[in-house]
ModelCIF file with pLDDT and N, C-alpha, C, O atoms, coordinates in Angstrom:
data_MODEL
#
_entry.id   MODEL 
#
_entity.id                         1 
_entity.type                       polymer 
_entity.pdbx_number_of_molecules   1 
#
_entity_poly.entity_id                      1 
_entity_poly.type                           'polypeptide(L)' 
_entity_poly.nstd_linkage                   no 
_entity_poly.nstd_monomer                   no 
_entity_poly.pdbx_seq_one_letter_code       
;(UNK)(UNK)(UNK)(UNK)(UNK)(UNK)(UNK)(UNK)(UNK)(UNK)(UNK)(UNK)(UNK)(UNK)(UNK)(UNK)
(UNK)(UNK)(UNK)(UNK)(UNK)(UNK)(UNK)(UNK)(UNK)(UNK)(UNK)(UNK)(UNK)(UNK)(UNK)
;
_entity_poly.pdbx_seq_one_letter_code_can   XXXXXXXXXXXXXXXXXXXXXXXXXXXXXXX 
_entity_poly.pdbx_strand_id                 A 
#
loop_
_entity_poly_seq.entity_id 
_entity_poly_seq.num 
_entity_poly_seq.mon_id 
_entity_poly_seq.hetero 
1 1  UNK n 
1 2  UNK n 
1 3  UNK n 
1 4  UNK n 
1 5  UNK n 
1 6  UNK n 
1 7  UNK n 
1 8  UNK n 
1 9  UNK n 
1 10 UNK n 
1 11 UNK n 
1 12 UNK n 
1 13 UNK n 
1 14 UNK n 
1 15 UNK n 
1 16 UNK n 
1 17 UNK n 
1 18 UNK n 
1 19 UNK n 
1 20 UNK n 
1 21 UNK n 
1 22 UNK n 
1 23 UNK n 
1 24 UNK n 
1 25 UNK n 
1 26 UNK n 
1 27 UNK n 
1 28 UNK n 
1 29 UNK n 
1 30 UNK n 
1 31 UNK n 
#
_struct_asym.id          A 
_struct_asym.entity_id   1 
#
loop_
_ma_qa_metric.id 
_ma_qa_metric.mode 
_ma_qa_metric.name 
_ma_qa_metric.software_group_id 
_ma_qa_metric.type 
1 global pLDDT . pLDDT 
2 local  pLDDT . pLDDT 
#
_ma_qa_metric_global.metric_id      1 
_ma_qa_metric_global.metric_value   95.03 
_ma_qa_metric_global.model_id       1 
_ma_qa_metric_global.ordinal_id     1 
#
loop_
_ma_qa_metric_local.label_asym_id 
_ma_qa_metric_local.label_comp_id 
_ma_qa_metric_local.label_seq_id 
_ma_qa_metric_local.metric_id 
_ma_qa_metric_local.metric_value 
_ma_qa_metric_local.model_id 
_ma_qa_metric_local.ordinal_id 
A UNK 1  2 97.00 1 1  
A UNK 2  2 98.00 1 2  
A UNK 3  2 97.00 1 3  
A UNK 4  2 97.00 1 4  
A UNK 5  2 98.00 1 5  
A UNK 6  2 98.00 1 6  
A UNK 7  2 98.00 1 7  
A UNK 8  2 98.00 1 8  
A UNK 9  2 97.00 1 9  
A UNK 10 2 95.00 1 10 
A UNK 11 2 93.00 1 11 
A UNK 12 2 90.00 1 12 
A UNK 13 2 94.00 1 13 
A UNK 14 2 95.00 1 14 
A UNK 15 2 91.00 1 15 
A UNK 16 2 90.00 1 16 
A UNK 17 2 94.00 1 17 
A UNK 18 2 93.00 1 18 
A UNK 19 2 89.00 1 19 
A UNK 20 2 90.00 1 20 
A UNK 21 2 92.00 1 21 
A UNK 22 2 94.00 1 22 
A UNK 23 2 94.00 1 23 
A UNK 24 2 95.00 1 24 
A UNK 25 2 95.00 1 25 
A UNK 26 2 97.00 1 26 
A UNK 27 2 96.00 1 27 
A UNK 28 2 97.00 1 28 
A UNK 29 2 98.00 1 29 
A UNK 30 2 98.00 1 30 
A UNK 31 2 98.00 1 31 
#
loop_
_atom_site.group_PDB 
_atom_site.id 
_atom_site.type_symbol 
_atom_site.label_atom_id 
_atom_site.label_alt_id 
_atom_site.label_comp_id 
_atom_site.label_asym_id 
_atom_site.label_entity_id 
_atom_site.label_seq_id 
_atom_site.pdbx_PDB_ins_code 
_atom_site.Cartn_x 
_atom_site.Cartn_y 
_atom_site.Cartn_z 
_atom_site.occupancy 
_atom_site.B_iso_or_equiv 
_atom_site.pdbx_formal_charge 
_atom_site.auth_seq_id 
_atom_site.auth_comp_id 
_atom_site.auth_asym_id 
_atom_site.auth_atom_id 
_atom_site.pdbx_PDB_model_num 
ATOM 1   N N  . UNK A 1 1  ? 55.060 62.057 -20.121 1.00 97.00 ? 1  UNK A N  1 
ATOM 2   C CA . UNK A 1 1  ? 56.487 62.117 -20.373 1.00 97.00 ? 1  UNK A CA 1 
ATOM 3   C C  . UNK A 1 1  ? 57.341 61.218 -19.500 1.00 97.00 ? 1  UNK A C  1 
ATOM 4   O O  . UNK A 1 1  ? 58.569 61.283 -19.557 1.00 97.00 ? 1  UNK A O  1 
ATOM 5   N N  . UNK A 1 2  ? 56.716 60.392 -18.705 1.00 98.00 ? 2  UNK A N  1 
ATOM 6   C CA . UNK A 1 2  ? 57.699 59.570 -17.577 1.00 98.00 ? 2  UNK A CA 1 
ATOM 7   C C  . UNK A 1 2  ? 57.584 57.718 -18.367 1.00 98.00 ? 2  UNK A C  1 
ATOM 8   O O  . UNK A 1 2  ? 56.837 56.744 -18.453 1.00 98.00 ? 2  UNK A O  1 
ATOM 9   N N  . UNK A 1 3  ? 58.970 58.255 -18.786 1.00 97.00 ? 3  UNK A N  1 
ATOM 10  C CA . UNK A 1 3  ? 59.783 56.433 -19.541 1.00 97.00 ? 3  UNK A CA 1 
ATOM 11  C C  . UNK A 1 3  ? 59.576 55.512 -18.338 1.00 97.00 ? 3  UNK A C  1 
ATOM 12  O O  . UNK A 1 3  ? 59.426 54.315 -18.580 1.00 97.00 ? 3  UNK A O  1 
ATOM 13  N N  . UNK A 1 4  ? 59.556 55.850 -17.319 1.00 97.00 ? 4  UNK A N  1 
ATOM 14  C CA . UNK A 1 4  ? 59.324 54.240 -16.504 1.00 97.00 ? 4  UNK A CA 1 
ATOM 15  C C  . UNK A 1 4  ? 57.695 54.274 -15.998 1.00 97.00 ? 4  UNK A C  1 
ATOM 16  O O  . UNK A 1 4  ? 57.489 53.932 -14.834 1.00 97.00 ? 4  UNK A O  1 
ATOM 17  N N  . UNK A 1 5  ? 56.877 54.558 -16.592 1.00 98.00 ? 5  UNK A N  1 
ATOM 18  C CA . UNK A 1 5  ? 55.523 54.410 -16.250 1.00 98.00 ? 5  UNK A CA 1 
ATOM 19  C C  . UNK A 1 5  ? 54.934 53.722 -17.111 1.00 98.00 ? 5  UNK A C  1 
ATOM 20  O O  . UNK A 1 5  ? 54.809 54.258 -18.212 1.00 98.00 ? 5  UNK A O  1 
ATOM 21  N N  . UNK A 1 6  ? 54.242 51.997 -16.887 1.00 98.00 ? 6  UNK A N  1 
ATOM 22  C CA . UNK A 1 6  ? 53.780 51.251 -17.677 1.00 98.00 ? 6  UNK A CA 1 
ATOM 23  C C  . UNK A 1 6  ? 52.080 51.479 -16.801 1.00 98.00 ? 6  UNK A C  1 
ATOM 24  O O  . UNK A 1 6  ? 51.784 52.005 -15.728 1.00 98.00 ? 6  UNK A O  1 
ATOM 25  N N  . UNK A 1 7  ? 51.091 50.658 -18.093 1.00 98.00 ? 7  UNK A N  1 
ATOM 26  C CA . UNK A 1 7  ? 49.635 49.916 -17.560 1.00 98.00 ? 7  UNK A CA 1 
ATOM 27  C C  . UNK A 1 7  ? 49.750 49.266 -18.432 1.00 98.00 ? 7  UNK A C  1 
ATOM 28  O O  . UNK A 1 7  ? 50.444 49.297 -19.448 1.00 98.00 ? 7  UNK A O  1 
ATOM 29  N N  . UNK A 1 8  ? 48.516 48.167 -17.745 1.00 98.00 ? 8  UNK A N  1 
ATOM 30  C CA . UNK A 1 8  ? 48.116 46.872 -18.385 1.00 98.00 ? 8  UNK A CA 1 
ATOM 31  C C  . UNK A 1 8  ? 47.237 47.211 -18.453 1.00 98.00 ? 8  UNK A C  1 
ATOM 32  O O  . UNK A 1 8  ? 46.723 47.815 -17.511 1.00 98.00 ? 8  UNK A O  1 
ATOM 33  N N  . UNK A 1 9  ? 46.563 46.979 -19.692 1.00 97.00 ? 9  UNK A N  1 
ATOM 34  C CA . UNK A 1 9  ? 45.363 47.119 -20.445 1.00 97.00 ? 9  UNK A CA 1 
ATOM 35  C C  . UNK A 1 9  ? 44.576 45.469 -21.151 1.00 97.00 ? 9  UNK A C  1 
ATOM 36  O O  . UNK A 1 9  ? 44.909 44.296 -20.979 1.00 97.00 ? 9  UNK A O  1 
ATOM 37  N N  . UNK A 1 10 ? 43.749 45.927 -21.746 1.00 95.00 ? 10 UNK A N  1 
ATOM 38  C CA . UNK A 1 10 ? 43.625 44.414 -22.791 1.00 95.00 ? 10 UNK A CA 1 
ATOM 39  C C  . UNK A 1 10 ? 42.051 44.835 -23.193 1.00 95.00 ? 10 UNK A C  1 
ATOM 40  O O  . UNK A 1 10 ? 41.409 45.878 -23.070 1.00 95.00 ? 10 UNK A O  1 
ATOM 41  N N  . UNK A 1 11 ? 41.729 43.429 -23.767 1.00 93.00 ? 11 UNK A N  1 
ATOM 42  C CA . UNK A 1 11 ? 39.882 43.677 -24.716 1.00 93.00 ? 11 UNK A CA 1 
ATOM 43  C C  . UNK A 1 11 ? 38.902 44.219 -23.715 1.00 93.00 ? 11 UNK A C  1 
ATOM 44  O O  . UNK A 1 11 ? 37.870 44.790 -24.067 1.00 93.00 ? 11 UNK A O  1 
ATOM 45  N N  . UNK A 1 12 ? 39.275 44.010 -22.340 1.00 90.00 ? 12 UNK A N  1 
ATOM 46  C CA . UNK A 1 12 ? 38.213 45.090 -21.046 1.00 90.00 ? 12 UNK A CA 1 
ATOM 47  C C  . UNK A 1 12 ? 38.296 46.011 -21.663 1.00 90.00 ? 12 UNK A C  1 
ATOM 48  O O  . UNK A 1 12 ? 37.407 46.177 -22.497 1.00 90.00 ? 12 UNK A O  1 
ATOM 49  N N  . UNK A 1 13 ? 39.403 47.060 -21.558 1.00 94.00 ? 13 UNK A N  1 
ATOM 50  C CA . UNK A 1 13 ? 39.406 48.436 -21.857 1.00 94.00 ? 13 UNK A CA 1 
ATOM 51  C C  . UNK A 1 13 ? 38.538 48.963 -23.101 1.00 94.00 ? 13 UNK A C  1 
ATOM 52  O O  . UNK A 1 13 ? 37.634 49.799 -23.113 1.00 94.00 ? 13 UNK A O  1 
ATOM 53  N N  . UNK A 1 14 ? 39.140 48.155 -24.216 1.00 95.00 ? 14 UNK A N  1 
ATOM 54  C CA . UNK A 1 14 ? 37.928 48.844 -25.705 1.00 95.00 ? 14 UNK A CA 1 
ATOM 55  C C  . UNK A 1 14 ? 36.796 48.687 -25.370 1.00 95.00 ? 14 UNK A C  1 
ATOM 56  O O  . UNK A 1 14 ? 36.139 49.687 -25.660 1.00 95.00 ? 14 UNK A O  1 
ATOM 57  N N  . UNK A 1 15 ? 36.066 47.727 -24.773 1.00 91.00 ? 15 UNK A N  1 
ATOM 58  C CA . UNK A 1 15 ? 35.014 47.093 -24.469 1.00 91.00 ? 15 UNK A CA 1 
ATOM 59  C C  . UNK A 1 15 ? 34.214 48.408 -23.888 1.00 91.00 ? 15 UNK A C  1 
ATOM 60  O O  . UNK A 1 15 ? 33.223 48.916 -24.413 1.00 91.00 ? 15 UNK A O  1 
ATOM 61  N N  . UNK A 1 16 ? 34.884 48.854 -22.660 1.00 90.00 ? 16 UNK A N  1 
ATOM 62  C CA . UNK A 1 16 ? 34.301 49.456 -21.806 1.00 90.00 ? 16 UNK A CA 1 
ATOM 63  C C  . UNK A 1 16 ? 34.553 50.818 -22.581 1.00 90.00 ? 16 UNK A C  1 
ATOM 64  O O  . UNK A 1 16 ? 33.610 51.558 -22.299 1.00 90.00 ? 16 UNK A O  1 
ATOM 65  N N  . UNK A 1 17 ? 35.434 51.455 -23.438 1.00 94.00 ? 17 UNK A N  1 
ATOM 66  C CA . UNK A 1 17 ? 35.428 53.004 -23.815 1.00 94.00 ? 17 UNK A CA 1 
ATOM 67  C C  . UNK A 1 17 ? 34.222 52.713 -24.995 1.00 94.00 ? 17 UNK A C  1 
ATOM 68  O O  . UNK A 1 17 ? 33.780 53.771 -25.443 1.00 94.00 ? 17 UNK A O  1 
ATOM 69  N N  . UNK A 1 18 ? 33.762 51.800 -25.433 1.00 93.00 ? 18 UNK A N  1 
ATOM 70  C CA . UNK A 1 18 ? 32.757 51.405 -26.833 1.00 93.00 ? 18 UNK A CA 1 
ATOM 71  C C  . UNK A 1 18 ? 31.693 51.792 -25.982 1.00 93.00 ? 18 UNK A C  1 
ATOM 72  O O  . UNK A 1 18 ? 30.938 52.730 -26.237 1.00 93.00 ? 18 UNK A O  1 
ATOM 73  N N  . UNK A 1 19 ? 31.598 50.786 -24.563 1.00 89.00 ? 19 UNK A N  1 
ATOM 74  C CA . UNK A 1 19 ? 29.950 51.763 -23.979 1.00 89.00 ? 19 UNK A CA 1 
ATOM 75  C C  . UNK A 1 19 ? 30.051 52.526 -23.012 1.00 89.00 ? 19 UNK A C  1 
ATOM 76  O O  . UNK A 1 19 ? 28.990 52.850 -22.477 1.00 89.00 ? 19 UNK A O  1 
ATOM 77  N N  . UNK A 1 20 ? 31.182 53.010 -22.516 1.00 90.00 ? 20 UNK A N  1 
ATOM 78  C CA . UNK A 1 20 ? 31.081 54.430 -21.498 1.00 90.00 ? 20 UNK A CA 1 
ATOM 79  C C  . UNK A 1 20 ? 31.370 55.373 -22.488 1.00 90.00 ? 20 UNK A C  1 
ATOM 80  O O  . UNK A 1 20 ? 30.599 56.329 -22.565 1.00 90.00 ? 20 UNK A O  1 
ATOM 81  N N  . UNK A 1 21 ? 32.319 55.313 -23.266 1.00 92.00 ? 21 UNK A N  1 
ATOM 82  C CA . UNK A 1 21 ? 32.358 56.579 -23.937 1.00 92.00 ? 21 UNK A CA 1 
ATOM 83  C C  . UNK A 1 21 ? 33.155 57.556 -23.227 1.00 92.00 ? 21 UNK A C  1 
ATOM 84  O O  . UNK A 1 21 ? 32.743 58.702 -23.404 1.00 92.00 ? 21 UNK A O  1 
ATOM 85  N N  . UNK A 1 22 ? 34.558 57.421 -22.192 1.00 94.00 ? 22 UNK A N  1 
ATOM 86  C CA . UNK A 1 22 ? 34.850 58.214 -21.376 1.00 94.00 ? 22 UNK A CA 1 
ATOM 87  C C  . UNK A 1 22 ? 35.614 59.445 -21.883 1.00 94.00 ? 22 UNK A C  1 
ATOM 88  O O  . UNK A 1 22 ? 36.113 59.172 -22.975 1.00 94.00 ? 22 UNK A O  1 
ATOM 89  N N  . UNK A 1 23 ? 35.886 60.676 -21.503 1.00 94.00 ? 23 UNK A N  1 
ATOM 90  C CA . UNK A 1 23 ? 36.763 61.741 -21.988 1.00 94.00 ? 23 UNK A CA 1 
ATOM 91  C C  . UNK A 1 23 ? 38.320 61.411 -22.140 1.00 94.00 ? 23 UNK A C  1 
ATOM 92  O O  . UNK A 1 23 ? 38.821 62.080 -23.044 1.00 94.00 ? 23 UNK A O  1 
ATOM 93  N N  . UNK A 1 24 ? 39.109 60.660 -21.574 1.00 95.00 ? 24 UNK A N  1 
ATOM 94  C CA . UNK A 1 24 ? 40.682 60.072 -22.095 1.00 95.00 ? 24 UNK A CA 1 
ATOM 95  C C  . UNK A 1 24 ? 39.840 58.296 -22.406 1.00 95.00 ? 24 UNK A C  1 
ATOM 96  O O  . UNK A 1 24 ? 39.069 57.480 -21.901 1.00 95.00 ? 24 UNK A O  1 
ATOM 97  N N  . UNK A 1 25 ? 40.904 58.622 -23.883 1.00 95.00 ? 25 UNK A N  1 
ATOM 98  C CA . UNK A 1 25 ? 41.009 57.501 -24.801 1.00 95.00 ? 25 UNK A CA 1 
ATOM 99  C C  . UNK A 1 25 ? 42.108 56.878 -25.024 1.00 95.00 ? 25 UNK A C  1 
ATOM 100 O O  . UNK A 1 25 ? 43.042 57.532 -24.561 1.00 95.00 ? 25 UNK A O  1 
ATOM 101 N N  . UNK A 1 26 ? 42.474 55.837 -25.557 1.00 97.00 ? 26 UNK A N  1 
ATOM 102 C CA . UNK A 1 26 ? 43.822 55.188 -25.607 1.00 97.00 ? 26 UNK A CA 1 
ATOM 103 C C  . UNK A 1 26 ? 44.670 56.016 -26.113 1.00 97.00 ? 26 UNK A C  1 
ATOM 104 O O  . UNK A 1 26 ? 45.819 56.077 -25.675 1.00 97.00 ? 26 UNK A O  1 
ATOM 105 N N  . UNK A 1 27 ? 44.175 56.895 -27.259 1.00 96.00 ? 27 UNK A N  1 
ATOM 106 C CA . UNK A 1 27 ? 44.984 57.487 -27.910 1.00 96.00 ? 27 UNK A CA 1 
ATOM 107 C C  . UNK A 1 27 ? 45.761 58.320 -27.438 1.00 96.00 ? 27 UNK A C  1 
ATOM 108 O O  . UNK A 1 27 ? 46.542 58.945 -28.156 1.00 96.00 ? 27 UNK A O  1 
ATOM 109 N N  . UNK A 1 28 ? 45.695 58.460 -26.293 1.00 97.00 ? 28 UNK A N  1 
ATOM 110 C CA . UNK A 1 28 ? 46.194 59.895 -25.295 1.00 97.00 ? 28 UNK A CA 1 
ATOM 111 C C  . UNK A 1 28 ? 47.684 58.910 -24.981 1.00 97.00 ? 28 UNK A C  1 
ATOM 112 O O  . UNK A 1 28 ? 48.732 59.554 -24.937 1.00 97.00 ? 28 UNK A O  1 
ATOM 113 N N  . UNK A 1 29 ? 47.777 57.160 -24.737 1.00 98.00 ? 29 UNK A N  1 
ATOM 114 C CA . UNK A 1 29 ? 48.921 56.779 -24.317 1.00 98.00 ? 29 UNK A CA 1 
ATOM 115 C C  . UNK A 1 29 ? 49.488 55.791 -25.169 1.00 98.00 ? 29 UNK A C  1 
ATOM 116 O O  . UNK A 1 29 ? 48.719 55.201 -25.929 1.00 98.00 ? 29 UNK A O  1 
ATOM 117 N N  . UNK A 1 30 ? 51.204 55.389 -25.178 1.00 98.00 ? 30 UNK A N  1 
ATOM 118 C CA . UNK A 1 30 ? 52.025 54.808 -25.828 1.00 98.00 ? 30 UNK A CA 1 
ATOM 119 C C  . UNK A 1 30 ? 51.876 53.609 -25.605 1.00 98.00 ? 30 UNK A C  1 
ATOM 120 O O  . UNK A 1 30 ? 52.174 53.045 -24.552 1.00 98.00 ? 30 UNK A O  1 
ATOM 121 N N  . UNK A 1 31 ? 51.023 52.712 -27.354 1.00 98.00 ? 31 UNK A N  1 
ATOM 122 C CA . UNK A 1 31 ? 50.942 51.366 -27.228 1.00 98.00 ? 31 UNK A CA 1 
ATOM 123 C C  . UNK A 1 31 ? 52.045 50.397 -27.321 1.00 98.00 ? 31 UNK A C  1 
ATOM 124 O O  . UNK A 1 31 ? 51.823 49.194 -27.185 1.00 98.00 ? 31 UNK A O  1 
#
């Protein structure tokens, strides 16, 4: 819920949830 909280992400991130497989997914944050 906090409007001034950004991350930088990019093709690392899918990369790495495709073979870790971790419990939070992108879908949890505002693209």
């Amino acid at each position: 819920g906090d409007p001034n909280a950004l991350m930088v992400m990019g093709a690392v991130m899918l990369g790495g949830i495709i073979t870790g497989k971790p419990p939070v997914g992108l879908d949890k944050v505002t693209p």
